[in-house]
Protein backbone atom coordinates (compact mmCIF):
# COMPACT_ATOMS: atom_id res chain seq x y z
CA UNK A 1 -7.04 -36.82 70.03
CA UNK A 2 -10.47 -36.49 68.75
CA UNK A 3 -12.83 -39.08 67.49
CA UNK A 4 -14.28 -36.56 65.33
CA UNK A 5 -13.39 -36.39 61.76
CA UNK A 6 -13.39 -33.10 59.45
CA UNK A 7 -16.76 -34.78 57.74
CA UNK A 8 -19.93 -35.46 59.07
CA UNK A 9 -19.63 -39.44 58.76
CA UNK A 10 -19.81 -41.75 61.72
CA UNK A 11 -16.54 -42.94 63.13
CA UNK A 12 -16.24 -46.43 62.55
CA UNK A 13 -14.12 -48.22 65.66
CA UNK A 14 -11.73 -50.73 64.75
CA UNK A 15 -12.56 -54.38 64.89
CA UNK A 16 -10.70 -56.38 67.87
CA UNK A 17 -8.14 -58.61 66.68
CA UNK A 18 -9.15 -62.60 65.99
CA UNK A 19 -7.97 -63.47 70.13
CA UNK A 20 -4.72 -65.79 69.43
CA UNK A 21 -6.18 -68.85 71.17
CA UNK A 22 -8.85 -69.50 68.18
CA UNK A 23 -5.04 -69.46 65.70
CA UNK A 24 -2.62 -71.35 68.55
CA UNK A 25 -4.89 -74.31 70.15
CA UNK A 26 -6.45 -75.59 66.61
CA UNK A 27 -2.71 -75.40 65.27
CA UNK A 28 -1.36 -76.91 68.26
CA UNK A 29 -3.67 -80.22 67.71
CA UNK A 30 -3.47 -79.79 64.04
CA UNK A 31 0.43 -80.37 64.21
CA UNK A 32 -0.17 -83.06 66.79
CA UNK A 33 -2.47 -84.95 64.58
CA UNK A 34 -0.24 -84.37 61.51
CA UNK A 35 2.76 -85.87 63.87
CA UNK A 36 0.86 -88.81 64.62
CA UNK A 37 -0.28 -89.29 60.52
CA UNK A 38 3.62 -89.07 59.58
CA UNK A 39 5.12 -91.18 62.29
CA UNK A 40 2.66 -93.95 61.20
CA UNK A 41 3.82 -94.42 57.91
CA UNK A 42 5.97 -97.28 56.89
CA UNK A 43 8.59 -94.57 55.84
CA UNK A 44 8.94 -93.42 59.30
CA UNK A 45 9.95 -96.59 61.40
CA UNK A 46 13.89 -95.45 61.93
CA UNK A 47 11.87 -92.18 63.33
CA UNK A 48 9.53 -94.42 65.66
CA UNK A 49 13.12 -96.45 66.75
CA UNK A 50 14.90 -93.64 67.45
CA UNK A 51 11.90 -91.96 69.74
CA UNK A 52 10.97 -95.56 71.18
CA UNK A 53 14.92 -95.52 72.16
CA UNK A 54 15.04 -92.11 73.74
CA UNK A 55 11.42 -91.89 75.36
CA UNK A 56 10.36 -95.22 75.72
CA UNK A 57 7.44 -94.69 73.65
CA UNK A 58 6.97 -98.42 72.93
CA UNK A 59 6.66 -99.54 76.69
CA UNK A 60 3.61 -99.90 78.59
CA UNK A 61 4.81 -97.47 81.66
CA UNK A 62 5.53 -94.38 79.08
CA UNK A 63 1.28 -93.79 78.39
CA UNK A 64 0.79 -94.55 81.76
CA UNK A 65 3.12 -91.41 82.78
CA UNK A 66 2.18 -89.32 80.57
CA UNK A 67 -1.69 -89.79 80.80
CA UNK A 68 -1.31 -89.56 84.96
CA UNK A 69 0.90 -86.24 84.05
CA UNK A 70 -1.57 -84.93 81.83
CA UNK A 71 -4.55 -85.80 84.51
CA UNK A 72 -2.68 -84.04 87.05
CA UNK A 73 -1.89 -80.82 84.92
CA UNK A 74 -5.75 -80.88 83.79
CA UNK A 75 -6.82 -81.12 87.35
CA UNK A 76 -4.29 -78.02 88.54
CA UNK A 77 -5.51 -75.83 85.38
CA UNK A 78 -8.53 -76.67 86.44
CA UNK A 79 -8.72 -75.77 89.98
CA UNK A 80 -6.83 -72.38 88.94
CA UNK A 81 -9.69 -71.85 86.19
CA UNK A 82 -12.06 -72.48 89.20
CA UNK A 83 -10.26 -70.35 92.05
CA UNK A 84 -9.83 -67.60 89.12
CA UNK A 85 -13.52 -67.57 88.31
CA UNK A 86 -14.53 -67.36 92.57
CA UNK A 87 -12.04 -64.88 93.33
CA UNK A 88 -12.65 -62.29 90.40
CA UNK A 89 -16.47 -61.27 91.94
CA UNK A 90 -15.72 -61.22 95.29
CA UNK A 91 -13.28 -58.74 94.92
CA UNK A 92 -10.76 -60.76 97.19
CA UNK A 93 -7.90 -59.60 95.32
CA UNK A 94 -9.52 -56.59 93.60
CA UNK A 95 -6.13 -54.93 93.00
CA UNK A 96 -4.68 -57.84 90.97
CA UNK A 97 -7.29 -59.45 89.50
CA UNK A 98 -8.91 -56.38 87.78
CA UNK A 99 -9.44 -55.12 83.98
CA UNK A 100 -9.81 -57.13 81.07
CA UNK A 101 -6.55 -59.37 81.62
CA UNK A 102 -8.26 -60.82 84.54
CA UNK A 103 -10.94 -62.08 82.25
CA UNK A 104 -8.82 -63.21 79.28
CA UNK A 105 -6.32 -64.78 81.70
CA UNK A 106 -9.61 -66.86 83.20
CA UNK A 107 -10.29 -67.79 79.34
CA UNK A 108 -6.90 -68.88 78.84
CA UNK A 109 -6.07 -71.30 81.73
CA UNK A 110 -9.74 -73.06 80.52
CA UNK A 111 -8.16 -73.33 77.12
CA UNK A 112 -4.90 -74.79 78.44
CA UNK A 113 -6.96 -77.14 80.49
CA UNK A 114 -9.00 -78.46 77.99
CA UNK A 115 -5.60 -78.96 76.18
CA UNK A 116 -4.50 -81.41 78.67
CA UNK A 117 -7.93 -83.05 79.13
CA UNK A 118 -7.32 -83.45 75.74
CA UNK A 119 -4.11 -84.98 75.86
CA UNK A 120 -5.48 -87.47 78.86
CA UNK A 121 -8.17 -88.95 77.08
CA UNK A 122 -6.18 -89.38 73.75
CA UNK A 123 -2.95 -91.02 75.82
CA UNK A 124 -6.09 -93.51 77.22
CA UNK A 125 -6.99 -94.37 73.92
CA UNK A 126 -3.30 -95.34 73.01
CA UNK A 127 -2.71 -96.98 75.98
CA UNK A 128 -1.96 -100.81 75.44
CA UNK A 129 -1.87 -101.96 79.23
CA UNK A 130 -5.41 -101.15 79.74
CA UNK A 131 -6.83 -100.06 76.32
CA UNK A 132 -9.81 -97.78 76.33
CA UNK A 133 -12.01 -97.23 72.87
CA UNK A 134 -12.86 -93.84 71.90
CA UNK A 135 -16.71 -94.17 73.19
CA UNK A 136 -15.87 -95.87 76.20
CA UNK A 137 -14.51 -92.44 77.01
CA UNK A 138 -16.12 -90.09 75.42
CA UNK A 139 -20.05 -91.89 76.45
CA UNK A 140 -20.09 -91.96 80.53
CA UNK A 141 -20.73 -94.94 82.40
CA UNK A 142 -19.78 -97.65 80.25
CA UNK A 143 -15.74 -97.90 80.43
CA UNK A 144 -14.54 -101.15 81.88
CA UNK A 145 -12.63 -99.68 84.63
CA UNK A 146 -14.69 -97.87 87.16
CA UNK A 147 -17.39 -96.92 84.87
CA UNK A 148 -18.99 -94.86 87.76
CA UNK A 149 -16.03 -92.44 88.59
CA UNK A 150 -14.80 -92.45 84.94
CA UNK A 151 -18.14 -91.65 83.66
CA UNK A 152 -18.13 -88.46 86.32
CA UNK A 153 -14.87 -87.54 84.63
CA UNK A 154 -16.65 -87.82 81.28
CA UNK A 155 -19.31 -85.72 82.72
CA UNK A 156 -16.66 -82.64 83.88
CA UNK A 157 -15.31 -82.61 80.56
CA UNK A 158 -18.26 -81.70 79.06
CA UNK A 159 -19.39 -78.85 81.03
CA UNK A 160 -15.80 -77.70 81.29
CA UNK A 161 -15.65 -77.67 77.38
CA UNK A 162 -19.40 -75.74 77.60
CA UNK A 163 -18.30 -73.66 79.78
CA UNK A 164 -15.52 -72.38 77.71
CA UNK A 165 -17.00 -72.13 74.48
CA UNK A 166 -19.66 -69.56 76.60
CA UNK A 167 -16.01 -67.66 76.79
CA UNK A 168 -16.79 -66.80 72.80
CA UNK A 169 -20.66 -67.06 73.06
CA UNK A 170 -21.28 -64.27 75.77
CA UNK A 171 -22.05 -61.52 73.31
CA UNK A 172 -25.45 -63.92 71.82
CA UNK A 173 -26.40 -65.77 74.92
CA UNK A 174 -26.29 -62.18 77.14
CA UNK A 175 -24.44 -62.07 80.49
CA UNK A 176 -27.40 -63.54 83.01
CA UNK A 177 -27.11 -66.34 80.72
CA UNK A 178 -23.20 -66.53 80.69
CA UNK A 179 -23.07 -66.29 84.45
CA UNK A 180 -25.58 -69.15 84.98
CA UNK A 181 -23.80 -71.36 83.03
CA UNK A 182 -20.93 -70.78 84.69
CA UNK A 183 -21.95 -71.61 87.51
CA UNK A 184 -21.69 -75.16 86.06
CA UNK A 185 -18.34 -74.84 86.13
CA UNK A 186 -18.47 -75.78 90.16
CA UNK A 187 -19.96 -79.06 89.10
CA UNK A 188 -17.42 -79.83 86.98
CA UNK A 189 -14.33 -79.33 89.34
CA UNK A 190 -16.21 -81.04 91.95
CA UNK A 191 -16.80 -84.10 88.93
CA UNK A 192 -12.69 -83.87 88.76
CA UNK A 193 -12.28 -83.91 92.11
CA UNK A 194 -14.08 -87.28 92.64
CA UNK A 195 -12.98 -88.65 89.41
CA UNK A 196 -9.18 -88.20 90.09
CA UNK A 197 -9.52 -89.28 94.00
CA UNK A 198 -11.81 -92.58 92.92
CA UNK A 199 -10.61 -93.64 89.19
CA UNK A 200 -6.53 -92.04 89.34
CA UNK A 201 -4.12 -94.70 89.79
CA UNK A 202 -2.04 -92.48 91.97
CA UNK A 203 -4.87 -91.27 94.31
CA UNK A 204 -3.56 -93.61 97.34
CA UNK A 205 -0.58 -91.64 97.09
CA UNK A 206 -0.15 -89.27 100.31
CA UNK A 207 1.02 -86.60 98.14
CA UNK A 208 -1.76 -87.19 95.61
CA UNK A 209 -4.16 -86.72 98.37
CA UNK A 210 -2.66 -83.60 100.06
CA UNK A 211 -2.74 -81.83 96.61
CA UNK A 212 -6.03 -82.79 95.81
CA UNK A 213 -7.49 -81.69 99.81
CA UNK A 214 -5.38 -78.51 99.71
CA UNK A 215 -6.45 -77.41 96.25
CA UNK A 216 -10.20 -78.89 97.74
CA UNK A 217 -10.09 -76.75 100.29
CA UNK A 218 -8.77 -73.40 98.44
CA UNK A 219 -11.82 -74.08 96.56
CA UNK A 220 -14.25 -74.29 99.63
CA UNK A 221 -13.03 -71.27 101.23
CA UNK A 222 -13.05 -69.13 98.05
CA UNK A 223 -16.83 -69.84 97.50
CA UNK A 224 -18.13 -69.42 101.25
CA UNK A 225 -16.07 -65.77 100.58
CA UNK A 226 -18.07 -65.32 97.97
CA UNK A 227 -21.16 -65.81 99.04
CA UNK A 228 -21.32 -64.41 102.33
CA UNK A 229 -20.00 -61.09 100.35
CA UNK A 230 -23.22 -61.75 98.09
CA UNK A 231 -25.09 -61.44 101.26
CA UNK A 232 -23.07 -58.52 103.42
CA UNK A 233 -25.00 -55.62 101.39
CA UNK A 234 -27.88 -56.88 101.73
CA UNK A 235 -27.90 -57.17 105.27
CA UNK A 236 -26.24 -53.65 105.08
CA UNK A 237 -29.60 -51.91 103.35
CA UNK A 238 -32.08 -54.13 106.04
């Protein structure tokens, strides 16, 4: 079919569809925050009984699961965000990890992380066994516990959230740009690395510390790939 019409007037190409993440992930925590407003009104306490009963929201050990579950899952998007990002330019698996899905996929497992990251710091905030304050953290260095190693985790959230808002931003910052800061994105797995094995509760664990060397070392290998297949032309042309 031809893009030419029976007139003379330029063909104007359709506009891409709003991408569903900018709709789903503001709704998502929009629903979450509404959830939160309802269940804290006076009207709600048979609501708060019955989920206290069934979840054990009102015990001390229920935010400490589910902010060491939503660490973990943050940590594993993460990584997969990070081996996703290392393995699409050097081609490793060029016959998967091709097209534009390869790119939106990369943008989507960010998103999910920063959902969980998300979820970790807010379950913090609620947590009554060791209570953290918003700023303690969301401002590095000054929490209580571990201010060092929490403040690093600070730190990787915020160049993993700037490094997926450059997901949107690509177009007006150029691609040399986008790439540089993306490089960032190294720092900040290597911030959640040290962060999880230095401020998680769980990091003594021998499982904990299997994951987090195996995933490490995934990692490792995927960027010494990379950049010795940087180099290989070069050497090729000499």
């Amino acid at each position: 079919m031809s893009l030419n019409t029976s007139n003379n007037s330029p063909v104007r190409l359709a506009k891409k569809p709003l991408s569903p993440d900018w709709i789903a992930f503001p709704l998502l925590g929009l629903l979450a925050a509404l959830a939160v407003l309802v269940l804290s009104i006076p009207a709600a306490a048979p609501l708060r009984i019955v989920l206290d009963r069934l979840f054990a929201f009102n015990s001390q050990q229920a935010m400490w699961y589910i902010t060491r579950a939503a660490g973990i899952m943050a940590y594993l998007l993460l990584w997969l965000s990070t081996v996703w990002g290392l393995a699409i330019p050097s081609k490793l698996f060029s016959d998967v990890l091709n097209g534009e899905f390869a790119f939106d996929f990369h943008q989507f497992i960010s998103l999910l992380a920063l959902g969980f990251l998300g979820l970790h710091v807010f379950i913090l905030t609620a947590d009554r066994y060791l209570p953290f304050s918003l700023t303690q953290v969301l401002v590095p260095f000054i929490s209580p516990y571990r201010p060092v190693w929490v403040g690093i985790g600070s730190l990787a959230f915020y160049l993993t959230l700037l490094v997926t808002v450059t997901f949107y931003l690509r177009k007006r910052i150029g691609m040399k740009s986008f790439r540089y800061i993306h490089y960032s994105s190294l720092l900040a797995y290597l911030g959640a690395v040290v962060h999880a094995l230095f401020a998680g509760t769980d990091s003594s664990m021998p499982v904990t510390l299997i994951l987090y060397a195996g995933t490490f070392l995934v990692v490792v290998f995927l960027l010494v790939y990379w950049l010795v297949a940087m180099r290989l032309p070069k050497k090729g042309k000499g």
